[in-house]
PDB file of N, CA and C in Angstrom:
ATOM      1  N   UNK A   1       0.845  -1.182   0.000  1.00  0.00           N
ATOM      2  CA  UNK A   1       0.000   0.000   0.000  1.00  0.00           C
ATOM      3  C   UNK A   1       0.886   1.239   0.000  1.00  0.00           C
ATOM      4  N   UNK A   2       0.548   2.121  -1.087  1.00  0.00           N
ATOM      5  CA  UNK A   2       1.246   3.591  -0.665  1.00  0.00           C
ATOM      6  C   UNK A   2       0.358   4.215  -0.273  1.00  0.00           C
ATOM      7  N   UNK A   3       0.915   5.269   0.117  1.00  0.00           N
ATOM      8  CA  UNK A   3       0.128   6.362   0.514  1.00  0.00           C
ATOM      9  C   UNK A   3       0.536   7.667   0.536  1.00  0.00           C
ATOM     10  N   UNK A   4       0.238   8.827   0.207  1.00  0.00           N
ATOM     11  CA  UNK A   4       0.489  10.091  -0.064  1.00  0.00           C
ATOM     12  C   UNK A   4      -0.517  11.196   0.577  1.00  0.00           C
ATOM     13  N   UNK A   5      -0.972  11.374   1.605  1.00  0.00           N
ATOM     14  CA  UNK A   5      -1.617  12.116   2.411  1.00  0.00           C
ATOM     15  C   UNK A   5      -3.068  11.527   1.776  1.00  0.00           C
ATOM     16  N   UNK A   6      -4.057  12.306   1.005  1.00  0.00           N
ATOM     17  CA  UNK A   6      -5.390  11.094   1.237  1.00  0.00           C
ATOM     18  C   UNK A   6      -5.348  10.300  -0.088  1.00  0.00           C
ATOM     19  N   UNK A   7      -4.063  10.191  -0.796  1.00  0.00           N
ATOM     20  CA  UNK A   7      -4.082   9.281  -1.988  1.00  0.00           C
ATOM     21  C   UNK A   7      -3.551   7.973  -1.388  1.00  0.00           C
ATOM     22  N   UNK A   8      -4.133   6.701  -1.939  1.00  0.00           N
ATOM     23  CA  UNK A   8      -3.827   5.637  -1.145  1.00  0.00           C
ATOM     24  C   UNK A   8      -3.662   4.957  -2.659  1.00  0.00           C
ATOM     25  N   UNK A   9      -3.068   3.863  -2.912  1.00  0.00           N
ATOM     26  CA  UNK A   9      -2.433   2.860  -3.992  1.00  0.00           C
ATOM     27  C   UNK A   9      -2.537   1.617  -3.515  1.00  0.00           C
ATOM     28  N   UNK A  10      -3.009   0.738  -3.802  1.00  0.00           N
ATOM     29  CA  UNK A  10      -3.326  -0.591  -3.087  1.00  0.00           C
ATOM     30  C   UNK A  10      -3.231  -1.598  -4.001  1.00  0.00           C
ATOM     31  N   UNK A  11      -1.981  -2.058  -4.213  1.00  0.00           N
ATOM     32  CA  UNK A  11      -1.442  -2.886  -5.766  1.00  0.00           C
ATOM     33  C   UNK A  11      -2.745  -4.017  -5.093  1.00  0.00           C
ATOM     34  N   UNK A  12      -2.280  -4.840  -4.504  1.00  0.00           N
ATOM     35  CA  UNK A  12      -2.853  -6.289  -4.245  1.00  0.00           C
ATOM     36  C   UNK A  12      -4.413  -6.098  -4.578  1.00  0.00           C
ATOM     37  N   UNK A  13      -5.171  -5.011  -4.127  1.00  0.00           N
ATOM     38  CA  UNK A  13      -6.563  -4.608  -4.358  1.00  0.00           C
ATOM     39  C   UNK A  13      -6.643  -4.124  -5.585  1.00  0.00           C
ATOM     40  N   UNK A  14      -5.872  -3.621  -6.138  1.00  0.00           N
ATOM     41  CA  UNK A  14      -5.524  -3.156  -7.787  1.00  0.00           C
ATOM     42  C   UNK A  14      -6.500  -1.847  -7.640  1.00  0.00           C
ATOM     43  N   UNK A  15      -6.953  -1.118  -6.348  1.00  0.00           N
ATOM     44  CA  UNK A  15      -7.888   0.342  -6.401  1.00  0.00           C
ATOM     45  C   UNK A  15      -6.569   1.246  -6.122  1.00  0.00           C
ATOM     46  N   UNK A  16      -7.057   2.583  -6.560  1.00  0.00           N
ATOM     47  CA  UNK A  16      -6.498   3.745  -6.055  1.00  0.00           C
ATOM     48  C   UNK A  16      -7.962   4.448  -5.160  1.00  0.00           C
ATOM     49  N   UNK A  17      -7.383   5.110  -4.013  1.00  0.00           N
ATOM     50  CA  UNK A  17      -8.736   5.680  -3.676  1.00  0.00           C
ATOM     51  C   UNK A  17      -7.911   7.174  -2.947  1.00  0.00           C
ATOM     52  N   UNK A  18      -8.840   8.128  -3.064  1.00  0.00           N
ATOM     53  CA  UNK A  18      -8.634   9.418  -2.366  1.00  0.00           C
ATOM     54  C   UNK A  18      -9.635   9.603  -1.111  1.00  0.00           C
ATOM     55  N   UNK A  19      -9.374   9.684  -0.226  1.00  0.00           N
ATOM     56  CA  UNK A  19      -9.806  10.208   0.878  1.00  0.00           C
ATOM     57  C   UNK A  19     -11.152   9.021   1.178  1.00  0.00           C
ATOM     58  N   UNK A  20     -10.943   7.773   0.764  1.00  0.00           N
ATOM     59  CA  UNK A  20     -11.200   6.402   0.879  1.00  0.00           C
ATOM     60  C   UNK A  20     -12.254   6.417  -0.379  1.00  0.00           C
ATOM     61  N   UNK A  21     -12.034   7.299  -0.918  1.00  0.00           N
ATOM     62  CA  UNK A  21     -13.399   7.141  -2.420  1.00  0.00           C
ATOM     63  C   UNK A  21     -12.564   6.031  -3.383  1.00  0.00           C
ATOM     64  N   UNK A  22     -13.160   5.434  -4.068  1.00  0.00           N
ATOM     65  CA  UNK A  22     -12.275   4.672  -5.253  1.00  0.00           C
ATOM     66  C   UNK A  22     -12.586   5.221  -6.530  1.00  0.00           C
ATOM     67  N   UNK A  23     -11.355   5.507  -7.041  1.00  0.00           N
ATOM     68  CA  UNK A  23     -10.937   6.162  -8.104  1.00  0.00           C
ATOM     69  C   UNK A  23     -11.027   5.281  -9.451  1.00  0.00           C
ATOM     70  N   UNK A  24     -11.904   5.439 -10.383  1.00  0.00           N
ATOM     71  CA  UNK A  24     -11.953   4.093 -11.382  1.00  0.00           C
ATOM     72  C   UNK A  24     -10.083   4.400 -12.464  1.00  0.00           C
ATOM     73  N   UNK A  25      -9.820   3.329 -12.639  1.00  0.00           N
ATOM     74  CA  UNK A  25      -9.046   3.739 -13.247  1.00  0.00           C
ATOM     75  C   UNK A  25      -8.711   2.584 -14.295  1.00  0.00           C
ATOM     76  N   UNK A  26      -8.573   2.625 -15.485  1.00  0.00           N
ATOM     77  CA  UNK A  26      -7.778   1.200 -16.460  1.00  0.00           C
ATOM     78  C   UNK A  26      -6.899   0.745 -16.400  1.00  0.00           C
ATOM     79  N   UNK A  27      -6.613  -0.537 -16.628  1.00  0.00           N
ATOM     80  CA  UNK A  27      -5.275  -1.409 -15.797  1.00  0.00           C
ATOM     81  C   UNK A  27      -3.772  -0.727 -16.328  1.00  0.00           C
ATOM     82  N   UNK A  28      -4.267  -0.290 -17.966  1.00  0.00           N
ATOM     83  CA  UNK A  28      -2.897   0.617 -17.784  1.00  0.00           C
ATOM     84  C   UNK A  28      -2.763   1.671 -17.090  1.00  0.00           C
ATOM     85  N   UNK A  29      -3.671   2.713 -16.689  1.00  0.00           N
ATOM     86  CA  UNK A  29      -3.647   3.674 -15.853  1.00  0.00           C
ATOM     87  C   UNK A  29      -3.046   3.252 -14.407  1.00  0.00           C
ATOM     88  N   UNK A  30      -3.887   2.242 -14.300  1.00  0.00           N
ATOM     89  CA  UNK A  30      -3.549   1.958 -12.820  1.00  0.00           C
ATOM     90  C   UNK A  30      -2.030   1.146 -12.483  1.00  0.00           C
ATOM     91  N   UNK A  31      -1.727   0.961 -13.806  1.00  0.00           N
ATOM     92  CA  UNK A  31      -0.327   0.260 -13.933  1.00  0.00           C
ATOM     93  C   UNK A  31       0.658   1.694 -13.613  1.00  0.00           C
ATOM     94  N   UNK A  32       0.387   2.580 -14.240  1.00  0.00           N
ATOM     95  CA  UNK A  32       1.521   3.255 -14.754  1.00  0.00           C
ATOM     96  C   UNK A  32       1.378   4.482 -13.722  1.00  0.00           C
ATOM     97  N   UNK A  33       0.359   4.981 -13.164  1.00  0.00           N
ATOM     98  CA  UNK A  33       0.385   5.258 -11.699  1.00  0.00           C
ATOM     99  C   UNK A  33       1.241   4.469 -10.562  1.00  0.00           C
ATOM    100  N   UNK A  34       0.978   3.160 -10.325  1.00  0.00           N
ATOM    101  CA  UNK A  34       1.376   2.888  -9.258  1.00  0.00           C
ATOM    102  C   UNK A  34       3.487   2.551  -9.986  1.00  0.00           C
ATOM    103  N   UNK A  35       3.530   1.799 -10.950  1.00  0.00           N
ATOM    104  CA  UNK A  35       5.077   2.895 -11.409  1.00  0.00           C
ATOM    105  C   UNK A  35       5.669   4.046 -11.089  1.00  0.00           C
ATOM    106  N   UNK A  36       4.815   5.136 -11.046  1.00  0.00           N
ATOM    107  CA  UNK A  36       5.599   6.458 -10.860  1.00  0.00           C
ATOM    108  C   UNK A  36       5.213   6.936  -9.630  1.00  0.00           C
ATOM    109  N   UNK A  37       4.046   6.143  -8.986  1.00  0.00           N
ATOM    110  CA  UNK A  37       4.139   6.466  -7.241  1.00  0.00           C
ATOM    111  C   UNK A  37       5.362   5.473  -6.486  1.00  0.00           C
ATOM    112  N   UNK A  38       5.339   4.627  -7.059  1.00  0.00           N
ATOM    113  CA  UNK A  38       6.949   3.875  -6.440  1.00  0.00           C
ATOM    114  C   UNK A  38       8.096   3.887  -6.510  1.00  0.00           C
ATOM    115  N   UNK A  39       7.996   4.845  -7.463  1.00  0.00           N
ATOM    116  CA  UNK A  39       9.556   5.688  -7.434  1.00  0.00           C
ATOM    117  C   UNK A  39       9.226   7.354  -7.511  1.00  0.00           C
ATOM    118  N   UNK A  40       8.924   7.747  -6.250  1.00  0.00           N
ATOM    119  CA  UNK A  40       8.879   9.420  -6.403  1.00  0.00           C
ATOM    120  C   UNK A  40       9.904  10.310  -6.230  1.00  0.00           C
ATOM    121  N   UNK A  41       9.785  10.791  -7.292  1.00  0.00           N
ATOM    122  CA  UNK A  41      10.363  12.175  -7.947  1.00  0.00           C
ATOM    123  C   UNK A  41      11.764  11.577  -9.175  1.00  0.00           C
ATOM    124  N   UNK A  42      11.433  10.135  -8.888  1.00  0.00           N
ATOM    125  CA  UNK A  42      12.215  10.187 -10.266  1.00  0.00           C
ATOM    126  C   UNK A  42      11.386  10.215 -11.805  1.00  0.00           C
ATOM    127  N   UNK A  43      12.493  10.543 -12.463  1.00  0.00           N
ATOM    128  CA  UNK A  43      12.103  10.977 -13.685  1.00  0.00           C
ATOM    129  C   UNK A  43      11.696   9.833 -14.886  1.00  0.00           C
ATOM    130  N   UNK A  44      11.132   9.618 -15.197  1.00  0.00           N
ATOM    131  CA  UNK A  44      11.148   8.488 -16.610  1.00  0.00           C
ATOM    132  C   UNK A  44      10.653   9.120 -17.793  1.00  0.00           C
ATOM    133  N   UNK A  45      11.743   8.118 -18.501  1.00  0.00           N
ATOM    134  CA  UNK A  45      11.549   8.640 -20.393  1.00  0.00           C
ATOM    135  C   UNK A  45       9.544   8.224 -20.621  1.00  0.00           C
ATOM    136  N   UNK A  46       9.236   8.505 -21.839  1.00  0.00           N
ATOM    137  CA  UNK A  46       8.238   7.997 -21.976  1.00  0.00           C
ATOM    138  C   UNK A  46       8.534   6.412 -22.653  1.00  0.00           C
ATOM    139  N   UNK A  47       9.411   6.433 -23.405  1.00  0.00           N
ATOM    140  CA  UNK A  47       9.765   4.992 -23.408  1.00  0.00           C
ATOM    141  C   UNK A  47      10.419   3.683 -22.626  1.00  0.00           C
ATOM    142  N   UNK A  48      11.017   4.327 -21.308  1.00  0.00           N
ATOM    143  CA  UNK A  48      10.765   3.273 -20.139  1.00  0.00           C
ATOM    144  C   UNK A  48       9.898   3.057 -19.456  1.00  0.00           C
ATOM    145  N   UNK A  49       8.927   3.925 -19.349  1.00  0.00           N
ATOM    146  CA  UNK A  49       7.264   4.226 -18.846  1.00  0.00           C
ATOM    147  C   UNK A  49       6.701   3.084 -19.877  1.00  0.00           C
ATOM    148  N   UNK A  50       6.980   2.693 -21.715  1.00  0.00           N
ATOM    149  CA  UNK A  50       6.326   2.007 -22.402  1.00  0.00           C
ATOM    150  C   UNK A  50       6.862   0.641 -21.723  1.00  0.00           C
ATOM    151  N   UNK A  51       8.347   0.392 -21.587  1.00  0.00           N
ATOM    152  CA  UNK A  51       8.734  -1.076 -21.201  1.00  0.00           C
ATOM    153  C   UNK A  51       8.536  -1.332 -20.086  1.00  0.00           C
ATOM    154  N   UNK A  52       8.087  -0.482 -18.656  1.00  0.00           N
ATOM    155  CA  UNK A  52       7.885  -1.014 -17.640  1.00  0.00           C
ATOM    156  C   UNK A  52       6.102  -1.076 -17.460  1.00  0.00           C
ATOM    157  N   UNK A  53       5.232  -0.206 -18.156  1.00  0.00           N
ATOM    158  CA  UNK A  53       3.948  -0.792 -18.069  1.00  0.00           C
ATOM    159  C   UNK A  53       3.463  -1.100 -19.475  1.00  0.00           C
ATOM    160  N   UNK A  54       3.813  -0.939 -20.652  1.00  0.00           N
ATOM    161  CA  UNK A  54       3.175  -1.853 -21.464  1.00  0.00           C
ATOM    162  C   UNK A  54       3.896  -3.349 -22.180  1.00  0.00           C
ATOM    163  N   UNK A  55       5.646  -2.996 -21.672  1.00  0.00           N
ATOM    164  CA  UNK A  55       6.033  -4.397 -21.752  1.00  0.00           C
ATOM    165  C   UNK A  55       7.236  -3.999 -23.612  1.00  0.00           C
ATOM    166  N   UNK A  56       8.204  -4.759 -23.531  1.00  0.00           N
ATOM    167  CA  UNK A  56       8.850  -4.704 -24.295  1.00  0.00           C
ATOM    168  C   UNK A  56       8.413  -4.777 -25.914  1.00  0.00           C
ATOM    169  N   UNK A  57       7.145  -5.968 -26.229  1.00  0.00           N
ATOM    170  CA  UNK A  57       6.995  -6.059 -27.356  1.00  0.00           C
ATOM    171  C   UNK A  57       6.127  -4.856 -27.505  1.00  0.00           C
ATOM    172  N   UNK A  58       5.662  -3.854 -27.239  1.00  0.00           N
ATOM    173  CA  UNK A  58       4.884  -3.156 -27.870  1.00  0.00           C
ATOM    174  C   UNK A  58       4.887  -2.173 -28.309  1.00  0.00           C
ATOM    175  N   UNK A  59       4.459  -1.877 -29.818  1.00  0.00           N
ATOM    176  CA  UNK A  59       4.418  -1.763 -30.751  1.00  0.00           C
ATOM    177  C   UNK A  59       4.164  -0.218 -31.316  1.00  0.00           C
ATOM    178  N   UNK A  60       3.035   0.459 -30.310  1.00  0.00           N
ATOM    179  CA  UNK A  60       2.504   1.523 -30.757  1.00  0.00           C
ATOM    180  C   UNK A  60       3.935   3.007 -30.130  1.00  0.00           C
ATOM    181  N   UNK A  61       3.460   3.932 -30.518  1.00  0.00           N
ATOM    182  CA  UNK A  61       3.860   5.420 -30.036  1.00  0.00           C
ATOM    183  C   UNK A  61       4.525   5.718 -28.634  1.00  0.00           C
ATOM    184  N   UNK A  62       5.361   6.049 -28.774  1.00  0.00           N
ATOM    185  CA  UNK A  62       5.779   6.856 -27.316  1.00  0.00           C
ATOM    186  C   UNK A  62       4.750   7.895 -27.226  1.00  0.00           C
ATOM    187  N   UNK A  63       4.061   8.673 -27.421  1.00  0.00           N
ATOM    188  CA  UNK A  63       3.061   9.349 -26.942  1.00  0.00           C
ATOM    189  C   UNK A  63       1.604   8.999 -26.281  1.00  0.00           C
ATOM    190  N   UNK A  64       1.544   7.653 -26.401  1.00  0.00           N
ATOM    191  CA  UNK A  64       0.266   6.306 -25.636  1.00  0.00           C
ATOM    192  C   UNK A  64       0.732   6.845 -24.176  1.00  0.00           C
ATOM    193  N   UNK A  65       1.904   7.130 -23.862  1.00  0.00           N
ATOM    194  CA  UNK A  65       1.992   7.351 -22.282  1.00  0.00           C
ATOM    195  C   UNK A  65       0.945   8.792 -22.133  1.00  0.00           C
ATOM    196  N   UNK A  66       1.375   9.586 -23.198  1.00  0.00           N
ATOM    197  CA  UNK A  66       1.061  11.049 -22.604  1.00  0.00           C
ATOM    198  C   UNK A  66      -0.998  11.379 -22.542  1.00  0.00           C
ATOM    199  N   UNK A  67      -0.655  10.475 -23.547  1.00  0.00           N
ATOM    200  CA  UNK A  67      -2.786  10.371 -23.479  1.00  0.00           C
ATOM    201  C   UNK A  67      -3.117   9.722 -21.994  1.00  0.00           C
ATOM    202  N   UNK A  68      -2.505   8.481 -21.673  1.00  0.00           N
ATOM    203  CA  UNK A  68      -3.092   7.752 -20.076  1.00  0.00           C
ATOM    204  C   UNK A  68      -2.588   8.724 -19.398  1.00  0.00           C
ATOM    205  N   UNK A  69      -1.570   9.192 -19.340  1.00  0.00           N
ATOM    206  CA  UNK A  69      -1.123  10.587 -18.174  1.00  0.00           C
ATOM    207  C   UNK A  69      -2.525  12.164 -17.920  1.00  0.00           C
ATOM    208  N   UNK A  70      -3.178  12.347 -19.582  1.00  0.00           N
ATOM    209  CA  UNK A  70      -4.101  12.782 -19.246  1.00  0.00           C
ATOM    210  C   UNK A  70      -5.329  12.711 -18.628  1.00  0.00           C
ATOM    211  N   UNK A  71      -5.788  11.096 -18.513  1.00  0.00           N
ATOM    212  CA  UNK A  71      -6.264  10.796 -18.005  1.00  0.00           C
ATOM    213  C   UNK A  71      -6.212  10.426 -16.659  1.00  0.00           C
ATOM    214  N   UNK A  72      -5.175  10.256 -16.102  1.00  0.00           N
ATOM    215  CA  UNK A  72      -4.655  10.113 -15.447  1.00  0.00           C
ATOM    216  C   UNK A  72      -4.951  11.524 -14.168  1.00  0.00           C
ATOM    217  N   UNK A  73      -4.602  12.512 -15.015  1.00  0.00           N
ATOM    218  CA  UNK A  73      -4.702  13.888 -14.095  1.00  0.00           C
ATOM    219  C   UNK A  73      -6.057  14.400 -14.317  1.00  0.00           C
ATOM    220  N   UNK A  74      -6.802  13.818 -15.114  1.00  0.00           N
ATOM    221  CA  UNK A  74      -8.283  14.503 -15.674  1.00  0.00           C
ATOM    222  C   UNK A  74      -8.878  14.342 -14.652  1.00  0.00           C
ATOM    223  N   UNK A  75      -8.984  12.374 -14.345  1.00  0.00           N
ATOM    224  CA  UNK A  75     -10.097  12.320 -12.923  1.00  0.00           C
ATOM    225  C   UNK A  75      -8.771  12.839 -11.590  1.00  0.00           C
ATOM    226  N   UNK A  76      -7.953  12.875 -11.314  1.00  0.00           N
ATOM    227  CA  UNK A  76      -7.501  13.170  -9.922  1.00  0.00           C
ATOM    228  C   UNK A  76      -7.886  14.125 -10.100  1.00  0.00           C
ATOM    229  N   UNK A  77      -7.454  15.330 -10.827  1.00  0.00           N
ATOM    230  CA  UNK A  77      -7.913  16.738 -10.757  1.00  0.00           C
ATOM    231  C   UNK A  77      -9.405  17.276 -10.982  1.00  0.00           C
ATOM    232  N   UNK A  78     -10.106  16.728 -11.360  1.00  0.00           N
ATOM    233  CA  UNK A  78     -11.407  17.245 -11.830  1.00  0.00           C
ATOM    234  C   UNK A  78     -12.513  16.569 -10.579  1.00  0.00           C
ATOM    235  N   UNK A  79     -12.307  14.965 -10.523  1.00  0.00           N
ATOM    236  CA  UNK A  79     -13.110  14.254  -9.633  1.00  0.00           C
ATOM    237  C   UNK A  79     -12.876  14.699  -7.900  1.00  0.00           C
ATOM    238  N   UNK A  80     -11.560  14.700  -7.992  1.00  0.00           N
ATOM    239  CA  UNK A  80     -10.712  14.735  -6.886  1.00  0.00           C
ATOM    240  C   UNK A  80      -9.929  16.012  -5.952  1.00  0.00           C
ATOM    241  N   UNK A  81     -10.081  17.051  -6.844  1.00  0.00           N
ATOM    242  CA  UNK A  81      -8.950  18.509  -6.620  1.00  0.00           C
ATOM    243  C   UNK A  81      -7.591  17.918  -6.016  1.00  0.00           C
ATOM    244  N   UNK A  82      -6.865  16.869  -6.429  1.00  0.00           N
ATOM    245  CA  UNK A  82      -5.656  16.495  -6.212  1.00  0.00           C
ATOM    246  C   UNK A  82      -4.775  16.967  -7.786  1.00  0.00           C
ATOM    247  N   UNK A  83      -4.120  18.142  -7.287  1.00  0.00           N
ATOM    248  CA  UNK A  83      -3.707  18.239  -8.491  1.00  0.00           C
ATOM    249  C   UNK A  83      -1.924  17.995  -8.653  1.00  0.00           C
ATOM    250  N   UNK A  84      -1.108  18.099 -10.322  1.00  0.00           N
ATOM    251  CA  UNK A  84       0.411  18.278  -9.776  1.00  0.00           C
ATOM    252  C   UNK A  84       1.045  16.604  -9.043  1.00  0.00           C
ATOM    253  N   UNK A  85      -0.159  15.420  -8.985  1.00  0.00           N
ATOM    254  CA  UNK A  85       0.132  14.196  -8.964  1.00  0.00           C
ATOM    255  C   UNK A  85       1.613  14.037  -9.788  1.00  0.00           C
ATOM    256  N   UNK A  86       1.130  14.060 -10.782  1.00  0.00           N
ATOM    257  CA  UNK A  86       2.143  13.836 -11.942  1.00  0.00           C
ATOM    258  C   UNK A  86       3.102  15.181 -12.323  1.00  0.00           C
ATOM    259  N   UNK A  87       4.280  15.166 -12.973  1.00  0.00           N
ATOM    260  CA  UNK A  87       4.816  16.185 -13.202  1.00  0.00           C
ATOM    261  C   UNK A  87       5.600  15.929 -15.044  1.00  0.00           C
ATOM    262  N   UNK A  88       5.509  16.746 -15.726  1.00  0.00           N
ATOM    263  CA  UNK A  88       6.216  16.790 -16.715  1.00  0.00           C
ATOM    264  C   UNK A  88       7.344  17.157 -16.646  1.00  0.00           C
ATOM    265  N   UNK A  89       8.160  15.988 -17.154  1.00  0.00           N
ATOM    266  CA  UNK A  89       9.830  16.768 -16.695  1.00  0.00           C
ATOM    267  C   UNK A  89      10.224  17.277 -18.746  1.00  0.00           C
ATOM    268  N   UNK A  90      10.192  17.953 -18.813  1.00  0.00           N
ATOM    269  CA  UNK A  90      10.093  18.291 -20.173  1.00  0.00           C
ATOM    270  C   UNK A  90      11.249  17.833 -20.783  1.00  0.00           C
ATOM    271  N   UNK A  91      11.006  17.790 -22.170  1.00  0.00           N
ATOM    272  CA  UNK A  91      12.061  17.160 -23.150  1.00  0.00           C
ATOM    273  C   UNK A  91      12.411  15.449 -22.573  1.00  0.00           C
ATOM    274  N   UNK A  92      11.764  15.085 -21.723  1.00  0.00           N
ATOM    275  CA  UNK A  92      12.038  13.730 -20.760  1.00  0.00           C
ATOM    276  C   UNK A  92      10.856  12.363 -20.973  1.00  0.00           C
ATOM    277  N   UNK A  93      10.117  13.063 -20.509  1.00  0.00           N
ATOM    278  CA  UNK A  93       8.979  12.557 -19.634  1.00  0.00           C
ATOM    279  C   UNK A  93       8.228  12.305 -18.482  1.00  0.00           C
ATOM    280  N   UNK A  94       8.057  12.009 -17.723  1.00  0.00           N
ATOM    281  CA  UNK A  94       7.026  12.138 -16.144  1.00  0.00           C
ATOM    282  C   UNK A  94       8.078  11.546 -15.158  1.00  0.00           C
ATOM    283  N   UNK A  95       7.151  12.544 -13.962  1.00  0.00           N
ATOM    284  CA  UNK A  95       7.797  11.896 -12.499  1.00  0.00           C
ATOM    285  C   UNK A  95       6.256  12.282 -11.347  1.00  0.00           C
ATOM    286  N   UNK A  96       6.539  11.388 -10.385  1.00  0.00           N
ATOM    287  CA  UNK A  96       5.686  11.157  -9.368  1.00  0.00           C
ATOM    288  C   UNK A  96       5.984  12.621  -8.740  1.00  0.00           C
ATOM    289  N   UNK A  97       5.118  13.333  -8.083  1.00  0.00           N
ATOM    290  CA  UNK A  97       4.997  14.357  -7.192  1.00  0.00           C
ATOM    291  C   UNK A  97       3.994  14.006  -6.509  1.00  0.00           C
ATOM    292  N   UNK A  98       4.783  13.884  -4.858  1.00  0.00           N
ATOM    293  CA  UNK A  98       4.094  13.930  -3.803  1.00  0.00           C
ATOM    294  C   UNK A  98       2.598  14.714  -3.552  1.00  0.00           C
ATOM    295  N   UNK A  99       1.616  14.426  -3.654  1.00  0.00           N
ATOM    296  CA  UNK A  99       0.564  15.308  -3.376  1.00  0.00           C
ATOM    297  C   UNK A  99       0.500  16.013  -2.041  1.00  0.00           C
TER     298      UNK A  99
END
């Protein structure tokens, strides 16, 4: 379980929940969240973000990260007012920020 003040990550339960609400999220979302909450504040390319949650053979765009990342911040921020979860490290790709 992580936890980040009322963001909670619960691999084994496969939920994310804020302030005990459950957060719907898709298994890649919820993959590639709990990735960059388990290593916070480091930085990842968008193409080690592809080999550590969609896996070596695959096939599509380095930019598949940056669409689930929007989604990603759409419901925390919109559902949730947790904002700044995620961070763009520019010219790079993403890192976990502590909420």
């Amino acid at each position: 379980m992580l936890r980040f003040g009322s963001l909670e990550i619960d691999e084994r339960a496969r939920e994310v929940r804020v302030g005990g609400v459950v957060a719907q999220f898709t298994r890649r979302e919820f993959a590639l969240l709990l990735e960059l909450a388990s290593n916070p504040g480091v930085a990842f390319s968008r193409e080690r973000l592809l080999q550590k949650v969609w896996g070596f053979d695959f096939a599509g765009e380095a930019r598949t990260v940056d669409v689930h990342i929007y989604r990603l911040r759409d419901t925390l921020e919109k559902r949730f007012g947790l904002r700044d979860v995620t961070c763009t490290v520019h010219g790079h790709g993403y890192k976990f920020a502590r909420p």
